[in-house]
PDB file of N, CA and C in Angstrom:
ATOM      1  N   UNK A   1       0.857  -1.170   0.000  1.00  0.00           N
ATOM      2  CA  UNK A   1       0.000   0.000   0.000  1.00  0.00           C
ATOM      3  C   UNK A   1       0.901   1.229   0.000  1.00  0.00           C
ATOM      4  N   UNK A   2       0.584   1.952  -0.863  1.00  0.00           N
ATOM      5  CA  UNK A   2       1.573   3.542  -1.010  1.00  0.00           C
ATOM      6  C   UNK A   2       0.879   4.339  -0.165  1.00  0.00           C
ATOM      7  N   UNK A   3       1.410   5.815  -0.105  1.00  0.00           N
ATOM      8  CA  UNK A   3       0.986   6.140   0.428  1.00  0.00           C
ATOM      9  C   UNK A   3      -0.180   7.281   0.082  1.00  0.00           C
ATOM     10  N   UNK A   4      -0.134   6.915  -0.853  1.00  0.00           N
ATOM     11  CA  UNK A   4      -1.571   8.238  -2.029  1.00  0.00           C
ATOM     12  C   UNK A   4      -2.815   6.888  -1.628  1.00  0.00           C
ATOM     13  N   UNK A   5      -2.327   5.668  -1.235  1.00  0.00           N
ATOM     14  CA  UNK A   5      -3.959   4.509  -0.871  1.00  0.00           C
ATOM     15  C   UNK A   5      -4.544   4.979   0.007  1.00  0.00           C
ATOM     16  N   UNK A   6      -5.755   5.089   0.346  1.00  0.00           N
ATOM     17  CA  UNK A   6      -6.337   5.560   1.670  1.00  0.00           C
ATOM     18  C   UNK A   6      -6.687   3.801   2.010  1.00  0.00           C
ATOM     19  N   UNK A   7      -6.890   4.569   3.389  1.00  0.00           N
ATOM     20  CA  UNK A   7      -6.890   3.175   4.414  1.00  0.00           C
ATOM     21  C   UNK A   7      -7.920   2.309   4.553  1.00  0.00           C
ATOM     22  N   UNK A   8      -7.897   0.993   4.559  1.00  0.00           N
ATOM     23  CA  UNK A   8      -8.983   0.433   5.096  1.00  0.00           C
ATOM     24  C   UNK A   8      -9.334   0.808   6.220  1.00  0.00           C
ATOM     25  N   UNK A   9     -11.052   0.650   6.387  1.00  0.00           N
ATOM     26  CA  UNK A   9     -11.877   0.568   7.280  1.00  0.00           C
ATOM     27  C   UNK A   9     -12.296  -0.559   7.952  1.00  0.00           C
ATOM     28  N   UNK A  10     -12.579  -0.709   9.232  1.00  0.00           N
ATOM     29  CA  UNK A  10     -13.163  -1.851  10.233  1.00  0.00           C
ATOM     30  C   UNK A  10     -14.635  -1.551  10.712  1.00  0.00           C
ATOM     31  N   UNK A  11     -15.706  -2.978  10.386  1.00  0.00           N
ATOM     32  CA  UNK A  11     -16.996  -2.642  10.588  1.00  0.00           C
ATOM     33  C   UNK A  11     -17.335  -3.676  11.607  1.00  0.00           C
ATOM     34  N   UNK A  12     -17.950  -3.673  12.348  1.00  0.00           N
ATOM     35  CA  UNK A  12     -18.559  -4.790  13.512  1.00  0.00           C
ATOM     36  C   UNK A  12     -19.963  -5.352  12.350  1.00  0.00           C
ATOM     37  N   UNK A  13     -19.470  -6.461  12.048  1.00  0.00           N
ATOM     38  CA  UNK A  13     -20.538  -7.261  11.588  1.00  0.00           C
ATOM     39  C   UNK A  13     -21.422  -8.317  12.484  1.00  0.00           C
ATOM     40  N   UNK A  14     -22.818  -8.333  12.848  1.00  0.00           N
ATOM     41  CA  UNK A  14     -23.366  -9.067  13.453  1.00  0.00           C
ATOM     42  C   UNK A  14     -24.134  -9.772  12.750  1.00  0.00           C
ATOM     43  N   UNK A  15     -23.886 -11.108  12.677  1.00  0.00           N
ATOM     44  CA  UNK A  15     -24.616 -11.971  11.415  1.00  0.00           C
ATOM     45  C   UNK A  15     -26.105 -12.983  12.615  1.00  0.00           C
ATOM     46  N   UNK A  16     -27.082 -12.713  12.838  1.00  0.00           N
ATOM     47  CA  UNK A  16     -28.416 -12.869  13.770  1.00  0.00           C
ATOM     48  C   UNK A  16     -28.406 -14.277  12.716  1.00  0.00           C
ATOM     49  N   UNK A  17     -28.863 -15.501  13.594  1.00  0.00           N
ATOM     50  CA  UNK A  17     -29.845 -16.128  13.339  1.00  0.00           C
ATOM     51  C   UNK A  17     -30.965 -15.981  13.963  1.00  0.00           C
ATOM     52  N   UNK A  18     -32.495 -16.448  13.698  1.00  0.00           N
ATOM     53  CA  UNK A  18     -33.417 -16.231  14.564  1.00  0.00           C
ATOM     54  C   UNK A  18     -33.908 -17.541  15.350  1.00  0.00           C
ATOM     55  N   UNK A  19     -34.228 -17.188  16.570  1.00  0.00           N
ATOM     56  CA  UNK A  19     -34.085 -18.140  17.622  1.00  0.00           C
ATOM     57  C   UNK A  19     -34.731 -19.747  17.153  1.00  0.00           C
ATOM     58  N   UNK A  20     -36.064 -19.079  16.528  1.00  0.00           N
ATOM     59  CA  UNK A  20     -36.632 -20.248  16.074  1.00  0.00           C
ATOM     60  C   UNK A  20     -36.401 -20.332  14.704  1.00  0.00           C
ATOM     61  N   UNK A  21     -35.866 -21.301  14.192  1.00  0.00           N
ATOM     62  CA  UNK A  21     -35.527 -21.235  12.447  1.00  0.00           C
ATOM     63  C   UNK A  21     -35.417 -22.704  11.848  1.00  0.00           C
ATOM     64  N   UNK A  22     -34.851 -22.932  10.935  1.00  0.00           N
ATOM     65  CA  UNK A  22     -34.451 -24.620  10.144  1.00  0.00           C
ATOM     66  C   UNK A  22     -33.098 -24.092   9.826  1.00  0.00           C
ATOM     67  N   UNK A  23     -32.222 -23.977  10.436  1.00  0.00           N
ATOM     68  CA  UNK A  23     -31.237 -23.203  10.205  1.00  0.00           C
ATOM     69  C   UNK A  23     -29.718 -24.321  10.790  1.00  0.00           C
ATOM     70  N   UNK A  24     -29.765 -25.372  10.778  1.00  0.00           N
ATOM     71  CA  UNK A  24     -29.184 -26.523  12.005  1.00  0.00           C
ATOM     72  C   UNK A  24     -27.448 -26.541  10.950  1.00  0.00           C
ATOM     73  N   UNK A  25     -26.881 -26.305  11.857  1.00  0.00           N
ATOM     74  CA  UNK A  25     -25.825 -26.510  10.926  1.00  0.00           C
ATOM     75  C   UNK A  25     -25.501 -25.757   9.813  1.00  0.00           C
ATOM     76  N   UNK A  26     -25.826 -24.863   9.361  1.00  0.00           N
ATOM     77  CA  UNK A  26     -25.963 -23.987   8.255  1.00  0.00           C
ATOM     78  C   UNK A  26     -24.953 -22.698   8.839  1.00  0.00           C
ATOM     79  N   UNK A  27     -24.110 -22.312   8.162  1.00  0.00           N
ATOM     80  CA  UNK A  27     -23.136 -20.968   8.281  1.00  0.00           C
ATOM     81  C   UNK A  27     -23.217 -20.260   7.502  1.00  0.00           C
ATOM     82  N   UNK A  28     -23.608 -18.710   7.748  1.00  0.00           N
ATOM     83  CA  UNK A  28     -23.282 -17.598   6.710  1.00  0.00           C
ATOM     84  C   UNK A  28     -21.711 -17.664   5.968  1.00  0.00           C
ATOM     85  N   UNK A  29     -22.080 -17.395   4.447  1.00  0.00           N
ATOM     86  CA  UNK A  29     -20.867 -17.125   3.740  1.00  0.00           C
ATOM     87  C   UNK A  29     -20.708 -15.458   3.535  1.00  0.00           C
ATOM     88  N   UNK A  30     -19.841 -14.968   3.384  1.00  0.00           N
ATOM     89  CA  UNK A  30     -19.885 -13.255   3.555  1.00  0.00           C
ATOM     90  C   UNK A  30     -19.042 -12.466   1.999  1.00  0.00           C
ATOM     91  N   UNK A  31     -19.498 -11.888   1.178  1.00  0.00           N
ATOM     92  CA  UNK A  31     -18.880 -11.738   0.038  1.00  0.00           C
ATOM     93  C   UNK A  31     -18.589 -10.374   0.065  1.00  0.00           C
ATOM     94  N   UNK A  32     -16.804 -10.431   0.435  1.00  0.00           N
ATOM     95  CA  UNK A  32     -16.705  -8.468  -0.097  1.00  0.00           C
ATOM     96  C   UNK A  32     -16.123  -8.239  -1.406  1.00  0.00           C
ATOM     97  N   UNK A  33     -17.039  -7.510  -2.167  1.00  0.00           N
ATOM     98  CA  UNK A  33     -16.152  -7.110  -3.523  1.00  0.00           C
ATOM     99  C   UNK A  33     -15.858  -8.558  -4.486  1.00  0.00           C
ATOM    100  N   UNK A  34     -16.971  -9.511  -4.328  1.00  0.00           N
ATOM    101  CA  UNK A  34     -16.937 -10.648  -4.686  1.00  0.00           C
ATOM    102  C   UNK A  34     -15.948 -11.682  -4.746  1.00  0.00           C
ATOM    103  N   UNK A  35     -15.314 -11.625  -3.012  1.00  0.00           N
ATOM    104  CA  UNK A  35     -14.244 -12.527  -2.746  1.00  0.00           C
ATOM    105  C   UNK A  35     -15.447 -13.172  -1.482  1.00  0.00           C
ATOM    106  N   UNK A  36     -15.620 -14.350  -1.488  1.00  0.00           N
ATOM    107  CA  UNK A  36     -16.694 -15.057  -0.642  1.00  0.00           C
ATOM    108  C   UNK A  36     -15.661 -15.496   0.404  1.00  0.00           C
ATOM    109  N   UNK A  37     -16.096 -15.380   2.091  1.00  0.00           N
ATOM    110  CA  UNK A  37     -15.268 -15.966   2.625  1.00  0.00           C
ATOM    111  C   UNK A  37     -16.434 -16.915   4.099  1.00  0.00           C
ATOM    112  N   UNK A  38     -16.061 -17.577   4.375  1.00  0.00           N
ATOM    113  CA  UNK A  38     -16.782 -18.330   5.499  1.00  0.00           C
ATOM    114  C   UNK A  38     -16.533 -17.654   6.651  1.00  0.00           C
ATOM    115  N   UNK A  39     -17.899 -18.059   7.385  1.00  0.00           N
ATOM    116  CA  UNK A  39     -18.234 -16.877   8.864  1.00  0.00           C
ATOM    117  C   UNK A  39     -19.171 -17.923   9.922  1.00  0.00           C
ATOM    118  N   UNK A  40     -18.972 -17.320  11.120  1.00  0.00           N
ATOM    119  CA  UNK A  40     -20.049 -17.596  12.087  1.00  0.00           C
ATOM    120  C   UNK A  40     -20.910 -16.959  12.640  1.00  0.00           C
ATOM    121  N   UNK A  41     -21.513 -17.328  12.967  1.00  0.00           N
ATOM    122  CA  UNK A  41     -23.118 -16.471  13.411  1.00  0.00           C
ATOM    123  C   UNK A  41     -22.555 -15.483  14.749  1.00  0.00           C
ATOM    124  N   UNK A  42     -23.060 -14.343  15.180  1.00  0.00           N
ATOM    125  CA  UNK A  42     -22.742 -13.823  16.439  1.00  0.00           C
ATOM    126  C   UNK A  42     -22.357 -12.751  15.992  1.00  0.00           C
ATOM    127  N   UNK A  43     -20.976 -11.738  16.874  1.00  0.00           N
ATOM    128  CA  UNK A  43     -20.660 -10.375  16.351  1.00  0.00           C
ATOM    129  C   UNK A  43     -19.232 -10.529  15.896  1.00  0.00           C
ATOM    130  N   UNK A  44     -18.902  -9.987  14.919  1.00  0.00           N
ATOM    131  CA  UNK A  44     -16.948  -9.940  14.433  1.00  0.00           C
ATOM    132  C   UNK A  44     -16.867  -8.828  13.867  1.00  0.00           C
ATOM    133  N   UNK A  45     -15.757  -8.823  13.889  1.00  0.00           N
ATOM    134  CA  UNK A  45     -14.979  -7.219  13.165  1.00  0.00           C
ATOM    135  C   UNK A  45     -14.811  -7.506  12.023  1.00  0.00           C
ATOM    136  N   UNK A  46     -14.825  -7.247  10.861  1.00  0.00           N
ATOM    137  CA  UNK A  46     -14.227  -7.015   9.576  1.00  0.00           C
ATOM    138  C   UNK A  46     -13.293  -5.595   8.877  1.00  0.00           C
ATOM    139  N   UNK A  47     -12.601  -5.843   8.323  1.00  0.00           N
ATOM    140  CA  UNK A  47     -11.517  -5.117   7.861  1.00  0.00           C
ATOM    141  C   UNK A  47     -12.037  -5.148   6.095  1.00  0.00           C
ATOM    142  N   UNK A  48     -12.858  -3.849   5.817  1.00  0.00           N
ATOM    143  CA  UNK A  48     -13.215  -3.746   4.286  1.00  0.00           C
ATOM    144  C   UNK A  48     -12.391  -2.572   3.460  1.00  0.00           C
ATOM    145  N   UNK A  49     -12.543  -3.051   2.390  1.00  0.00           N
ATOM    146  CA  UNK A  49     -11.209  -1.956   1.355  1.00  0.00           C
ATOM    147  C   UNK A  49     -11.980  -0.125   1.823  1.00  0.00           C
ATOM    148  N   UNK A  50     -10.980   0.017   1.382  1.00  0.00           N
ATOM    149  CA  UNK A  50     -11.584   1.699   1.690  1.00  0.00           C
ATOM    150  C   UNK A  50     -12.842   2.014   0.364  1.00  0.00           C
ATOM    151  N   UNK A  51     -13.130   3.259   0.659  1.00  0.00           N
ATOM    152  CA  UNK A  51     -14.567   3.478  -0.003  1.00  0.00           C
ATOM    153  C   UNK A  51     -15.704   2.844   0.309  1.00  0.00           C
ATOM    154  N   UNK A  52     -16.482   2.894  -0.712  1.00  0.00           N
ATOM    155  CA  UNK A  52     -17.613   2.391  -0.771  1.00  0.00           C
ATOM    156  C   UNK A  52     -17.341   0.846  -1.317  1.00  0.00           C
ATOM    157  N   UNK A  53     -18.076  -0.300  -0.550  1.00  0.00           N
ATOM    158  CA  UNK A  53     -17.548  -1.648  -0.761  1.00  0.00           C
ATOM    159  C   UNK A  53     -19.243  -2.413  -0.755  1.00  0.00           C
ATOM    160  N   UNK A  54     -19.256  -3.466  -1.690  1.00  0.00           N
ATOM    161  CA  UNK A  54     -20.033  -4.104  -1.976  1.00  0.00           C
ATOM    162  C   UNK A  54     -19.916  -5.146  -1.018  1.00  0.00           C
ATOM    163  N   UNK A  55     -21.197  -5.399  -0.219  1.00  0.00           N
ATOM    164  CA  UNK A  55     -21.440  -6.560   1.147  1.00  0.00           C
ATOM    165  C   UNK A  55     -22.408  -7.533   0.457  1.00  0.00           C
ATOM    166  N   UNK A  56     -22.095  -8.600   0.286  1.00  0.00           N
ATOM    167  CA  UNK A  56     -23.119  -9.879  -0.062  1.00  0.00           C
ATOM    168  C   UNK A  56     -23.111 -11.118   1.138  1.00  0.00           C
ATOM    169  N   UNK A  57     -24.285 -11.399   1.445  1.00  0.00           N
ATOM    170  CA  UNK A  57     -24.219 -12.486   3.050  1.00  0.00           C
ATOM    171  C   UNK A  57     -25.012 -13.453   2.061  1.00  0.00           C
ATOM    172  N   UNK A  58     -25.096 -14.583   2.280  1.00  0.00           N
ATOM    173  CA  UNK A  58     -26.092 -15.550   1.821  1.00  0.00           C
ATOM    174  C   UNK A  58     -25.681 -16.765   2.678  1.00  0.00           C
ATOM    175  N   UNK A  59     -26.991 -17.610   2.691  1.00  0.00           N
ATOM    176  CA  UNK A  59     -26.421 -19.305   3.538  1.00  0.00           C
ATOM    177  C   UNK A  59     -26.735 -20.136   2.244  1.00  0.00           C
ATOM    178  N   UNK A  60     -25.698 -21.374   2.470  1.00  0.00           N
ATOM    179  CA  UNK A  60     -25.548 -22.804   1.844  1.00  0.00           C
ATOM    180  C   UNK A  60     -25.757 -23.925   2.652  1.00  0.00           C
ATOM    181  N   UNK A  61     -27.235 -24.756   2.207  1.00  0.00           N
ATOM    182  CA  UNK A  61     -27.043 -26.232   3.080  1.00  0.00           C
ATOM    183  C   UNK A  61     -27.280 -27.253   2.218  1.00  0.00           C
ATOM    184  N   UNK A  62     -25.874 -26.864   1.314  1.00  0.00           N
ATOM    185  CA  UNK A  62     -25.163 -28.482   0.623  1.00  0.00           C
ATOM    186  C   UNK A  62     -26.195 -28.668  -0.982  1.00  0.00           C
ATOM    187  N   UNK A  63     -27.343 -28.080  -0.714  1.00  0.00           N
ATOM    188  CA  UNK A  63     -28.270 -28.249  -1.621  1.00  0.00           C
ATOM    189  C   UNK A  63     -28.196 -26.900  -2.311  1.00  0.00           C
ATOM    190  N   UNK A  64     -28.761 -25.608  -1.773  1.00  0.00           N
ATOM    191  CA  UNK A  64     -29.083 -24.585  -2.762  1.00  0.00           C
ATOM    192  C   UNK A  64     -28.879 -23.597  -1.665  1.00  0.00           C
ATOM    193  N   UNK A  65     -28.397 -22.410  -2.325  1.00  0.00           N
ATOM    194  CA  UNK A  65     -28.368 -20.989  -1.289  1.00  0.00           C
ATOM    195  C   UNK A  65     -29.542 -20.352  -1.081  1.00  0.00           C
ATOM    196  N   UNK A  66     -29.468 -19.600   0.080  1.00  0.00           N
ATOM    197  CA  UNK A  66     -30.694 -18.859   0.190  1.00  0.00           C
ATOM    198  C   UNK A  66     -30.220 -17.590   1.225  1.00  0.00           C
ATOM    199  N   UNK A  67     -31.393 -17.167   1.638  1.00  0.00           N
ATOM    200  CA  UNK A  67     -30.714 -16.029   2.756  1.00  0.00           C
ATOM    201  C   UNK A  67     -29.864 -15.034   1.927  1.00  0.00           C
ATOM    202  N   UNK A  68     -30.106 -14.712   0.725  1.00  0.00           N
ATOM    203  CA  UNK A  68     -29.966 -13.517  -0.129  1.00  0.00           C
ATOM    204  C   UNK A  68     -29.794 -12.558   0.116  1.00  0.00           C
ATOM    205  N   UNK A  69     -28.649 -11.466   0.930  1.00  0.00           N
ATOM    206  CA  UNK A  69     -28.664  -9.792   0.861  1.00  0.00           C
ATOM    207  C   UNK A  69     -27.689  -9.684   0.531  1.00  0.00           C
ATOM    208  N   UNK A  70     -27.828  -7.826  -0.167  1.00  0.00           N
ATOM    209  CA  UNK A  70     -26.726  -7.454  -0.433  1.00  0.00           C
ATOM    210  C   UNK A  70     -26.588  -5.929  -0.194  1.00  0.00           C
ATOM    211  N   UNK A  71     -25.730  -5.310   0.196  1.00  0.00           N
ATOM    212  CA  UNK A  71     -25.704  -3.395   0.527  1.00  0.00           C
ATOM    213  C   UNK A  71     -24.128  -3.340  -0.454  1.00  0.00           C
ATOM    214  N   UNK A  72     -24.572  -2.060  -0.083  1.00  0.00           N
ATOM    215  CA  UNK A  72     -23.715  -0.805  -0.674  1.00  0.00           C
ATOM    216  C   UNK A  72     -22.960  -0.375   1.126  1.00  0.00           C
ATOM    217  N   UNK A  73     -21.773  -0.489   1.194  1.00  0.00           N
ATOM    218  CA  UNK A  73     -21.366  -0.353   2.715  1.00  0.00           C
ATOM    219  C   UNK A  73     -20.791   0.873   2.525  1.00  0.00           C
ATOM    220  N   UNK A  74     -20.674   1.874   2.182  1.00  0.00           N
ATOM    221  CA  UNK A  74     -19.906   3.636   2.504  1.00  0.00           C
ATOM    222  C   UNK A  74     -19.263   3.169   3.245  1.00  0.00           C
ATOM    223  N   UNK A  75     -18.154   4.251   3.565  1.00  0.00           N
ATOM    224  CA  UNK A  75     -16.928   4.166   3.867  1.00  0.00           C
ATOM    225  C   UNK A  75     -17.001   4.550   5.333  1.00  0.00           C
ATOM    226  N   UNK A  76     -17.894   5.679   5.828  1.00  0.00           N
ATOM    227  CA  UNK A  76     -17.978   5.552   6.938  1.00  0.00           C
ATOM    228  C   UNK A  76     -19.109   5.086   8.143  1.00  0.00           C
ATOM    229  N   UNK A  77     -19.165   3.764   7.199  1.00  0.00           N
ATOM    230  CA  UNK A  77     -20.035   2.664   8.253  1.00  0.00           C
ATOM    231  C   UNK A  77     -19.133   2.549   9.301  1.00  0.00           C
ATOM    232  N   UNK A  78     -20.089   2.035  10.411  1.00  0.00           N
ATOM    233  CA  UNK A  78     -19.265   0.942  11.574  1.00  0.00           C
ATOM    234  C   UNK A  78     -19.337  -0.280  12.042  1.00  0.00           C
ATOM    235  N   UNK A  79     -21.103  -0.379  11.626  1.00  0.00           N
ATOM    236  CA  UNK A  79     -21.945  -1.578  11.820  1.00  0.00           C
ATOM    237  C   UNK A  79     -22.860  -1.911  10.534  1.00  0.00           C
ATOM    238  N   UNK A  80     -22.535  -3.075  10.634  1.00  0.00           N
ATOM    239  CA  UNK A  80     -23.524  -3.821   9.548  1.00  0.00           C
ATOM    240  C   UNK A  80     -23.993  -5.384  10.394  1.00  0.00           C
ATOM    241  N   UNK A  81     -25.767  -5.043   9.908  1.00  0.00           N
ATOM    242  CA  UNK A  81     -26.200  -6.573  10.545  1.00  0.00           C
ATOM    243  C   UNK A  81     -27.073  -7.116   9.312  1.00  0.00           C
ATOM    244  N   UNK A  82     -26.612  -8.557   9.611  1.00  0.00           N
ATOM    245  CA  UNK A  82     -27.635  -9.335   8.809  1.00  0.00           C
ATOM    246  C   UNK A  82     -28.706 -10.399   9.152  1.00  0.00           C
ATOM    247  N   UNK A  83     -29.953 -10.341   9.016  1.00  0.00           N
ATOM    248  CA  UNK A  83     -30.409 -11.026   9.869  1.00  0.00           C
ATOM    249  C   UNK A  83     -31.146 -12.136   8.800  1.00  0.00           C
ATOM    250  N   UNK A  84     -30.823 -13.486   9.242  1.00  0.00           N
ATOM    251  CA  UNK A  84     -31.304 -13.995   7.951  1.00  0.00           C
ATOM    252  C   UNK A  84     -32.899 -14.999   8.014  1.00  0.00           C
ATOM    253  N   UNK A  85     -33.453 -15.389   7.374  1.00  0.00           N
ATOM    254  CA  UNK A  85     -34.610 -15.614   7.249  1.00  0.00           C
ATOM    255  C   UNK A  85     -35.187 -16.575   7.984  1.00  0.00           C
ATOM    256  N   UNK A  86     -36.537 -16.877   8.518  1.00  0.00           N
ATOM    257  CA  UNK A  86     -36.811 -17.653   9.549  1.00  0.00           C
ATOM    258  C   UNK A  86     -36.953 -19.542   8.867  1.00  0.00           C
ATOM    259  N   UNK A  87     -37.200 -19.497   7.374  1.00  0.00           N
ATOM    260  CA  UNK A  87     -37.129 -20.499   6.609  1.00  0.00           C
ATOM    261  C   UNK A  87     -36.070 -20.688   6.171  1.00  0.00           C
ATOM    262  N   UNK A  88     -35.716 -22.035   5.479  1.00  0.00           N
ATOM    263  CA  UNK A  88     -34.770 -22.061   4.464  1.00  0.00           C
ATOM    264  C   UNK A  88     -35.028 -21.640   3.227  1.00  0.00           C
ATOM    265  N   UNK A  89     -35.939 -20.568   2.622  1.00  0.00           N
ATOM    266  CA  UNK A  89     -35.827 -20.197   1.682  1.00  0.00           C
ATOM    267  C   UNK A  89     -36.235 -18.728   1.787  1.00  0.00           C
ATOM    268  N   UNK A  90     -36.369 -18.013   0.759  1.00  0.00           N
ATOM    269  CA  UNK A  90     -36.741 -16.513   1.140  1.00  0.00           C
ATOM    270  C   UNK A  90     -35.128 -15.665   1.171  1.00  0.00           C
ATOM    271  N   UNK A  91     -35.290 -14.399   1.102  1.00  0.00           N
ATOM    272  CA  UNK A  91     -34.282 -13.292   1.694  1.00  0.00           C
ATOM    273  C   UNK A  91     -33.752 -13.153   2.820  1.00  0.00           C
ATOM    274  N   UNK A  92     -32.500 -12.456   2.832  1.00  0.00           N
ATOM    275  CA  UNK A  92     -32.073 -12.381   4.616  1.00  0.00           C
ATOM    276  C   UNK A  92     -32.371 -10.488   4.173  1.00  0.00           C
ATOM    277  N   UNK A  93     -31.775 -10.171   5.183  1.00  0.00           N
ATOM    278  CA  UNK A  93     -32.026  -8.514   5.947  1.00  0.00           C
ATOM    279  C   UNK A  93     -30.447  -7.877   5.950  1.00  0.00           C
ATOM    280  N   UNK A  94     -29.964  -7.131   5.351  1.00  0.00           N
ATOM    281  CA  UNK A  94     -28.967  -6.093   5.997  1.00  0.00           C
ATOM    282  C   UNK A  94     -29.257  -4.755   6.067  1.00  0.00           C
ATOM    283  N   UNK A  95     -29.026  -4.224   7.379  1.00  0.00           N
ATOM    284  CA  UNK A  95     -28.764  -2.521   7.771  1.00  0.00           C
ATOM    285  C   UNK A  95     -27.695  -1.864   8.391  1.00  0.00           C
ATOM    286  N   UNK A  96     -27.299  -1.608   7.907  1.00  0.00           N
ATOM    287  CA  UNK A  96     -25.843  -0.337   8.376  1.00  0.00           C
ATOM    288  C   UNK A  96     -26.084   0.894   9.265  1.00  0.00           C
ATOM    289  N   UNK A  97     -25.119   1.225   9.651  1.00  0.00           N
ATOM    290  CA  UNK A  97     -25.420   2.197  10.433  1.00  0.00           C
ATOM    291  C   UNK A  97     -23.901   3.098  10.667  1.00  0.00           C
ATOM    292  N   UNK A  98     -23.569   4.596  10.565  1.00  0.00           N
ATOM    293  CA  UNK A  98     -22.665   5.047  10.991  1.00  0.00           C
ATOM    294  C   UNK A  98     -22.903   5.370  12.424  1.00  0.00           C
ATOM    295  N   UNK A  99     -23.461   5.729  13.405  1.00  0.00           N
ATOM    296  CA  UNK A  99     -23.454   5.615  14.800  1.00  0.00           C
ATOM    297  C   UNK A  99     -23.873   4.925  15.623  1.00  0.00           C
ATOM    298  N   UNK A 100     -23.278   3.552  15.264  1.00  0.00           N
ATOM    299  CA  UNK A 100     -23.390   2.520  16.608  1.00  0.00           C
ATOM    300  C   UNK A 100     -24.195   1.722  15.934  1.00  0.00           C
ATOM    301  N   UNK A 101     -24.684   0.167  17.034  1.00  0.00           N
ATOM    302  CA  UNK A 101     -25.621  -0.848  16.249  1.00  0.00           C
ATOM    303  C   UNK A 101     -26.591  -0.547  15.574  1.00  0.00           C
ATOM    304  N   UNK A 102     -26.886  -0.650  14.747  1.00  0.00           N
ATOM    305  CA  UNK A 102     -28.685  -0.511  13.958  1.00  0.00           C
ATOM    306  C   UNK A 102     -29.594  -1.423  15.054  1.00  0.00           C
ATOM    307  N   UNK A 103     -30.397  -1.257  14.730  1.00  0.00           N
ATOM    308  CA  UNK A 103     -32.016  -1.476  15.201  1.00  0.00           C
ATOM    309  C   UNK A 103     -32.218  -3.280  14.158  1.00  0.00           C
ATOM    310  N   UNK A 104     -32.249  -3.988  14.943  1.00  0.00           N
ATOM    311  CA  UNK A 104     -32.600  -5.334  14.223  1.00  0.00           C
ATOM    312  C   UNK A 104     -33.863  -5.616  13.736  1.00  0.00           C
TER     313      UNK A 104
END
């Protein structure tokens, strides 16, 4: 990194399952800038390129994906949550927030 790069940013990602779900064994995959990487449910930090960065969450159980979102993350996010669907099929949920957790 030179020094004309501006810096990456760090976002607290909280990836929610919901209490009651079909969700057994199933892990969010997390896509920045369409590099997919494997995750666990709960709260983590992430380290995203500077700017504005493309967030994709979806789940895989062996059969077909589901739990579908995707944002636009600005640069000065801090939090991003995803909350994903109470079925195995359907959309999940993401909301960002620059001051502090979002509202689930």
């Amino acid at each position: 990194m030179s020094r004309a790069d501006p810096a990456p940013h760090r976002v607290v990602l909280d990836l929610v399952r919901p209490r009651l779900s079909l969700h057994l064994g199933v892990r969010p995959t997390v896509v920045v800038d369409g590099r997919g990487q494997p995750a666990q449910w709960g709260v983590g930090t992430w380290q995203l390129p500077a700017g504005d960065t493309g967030v994709a969450i979806y789940l895989f159980n062996r059969i077909w994906r589901y739990g579908a979102a995707e944002a636009r993350v600005p640069a000065g996010t801090t939090h991003v949550v995803y909350v994903a669907p109470w079925l195995p099929f359907g959309r999940g949920r993401i909301t960002t927030s620059t001051e502090g957790p979002p509202v689930r």
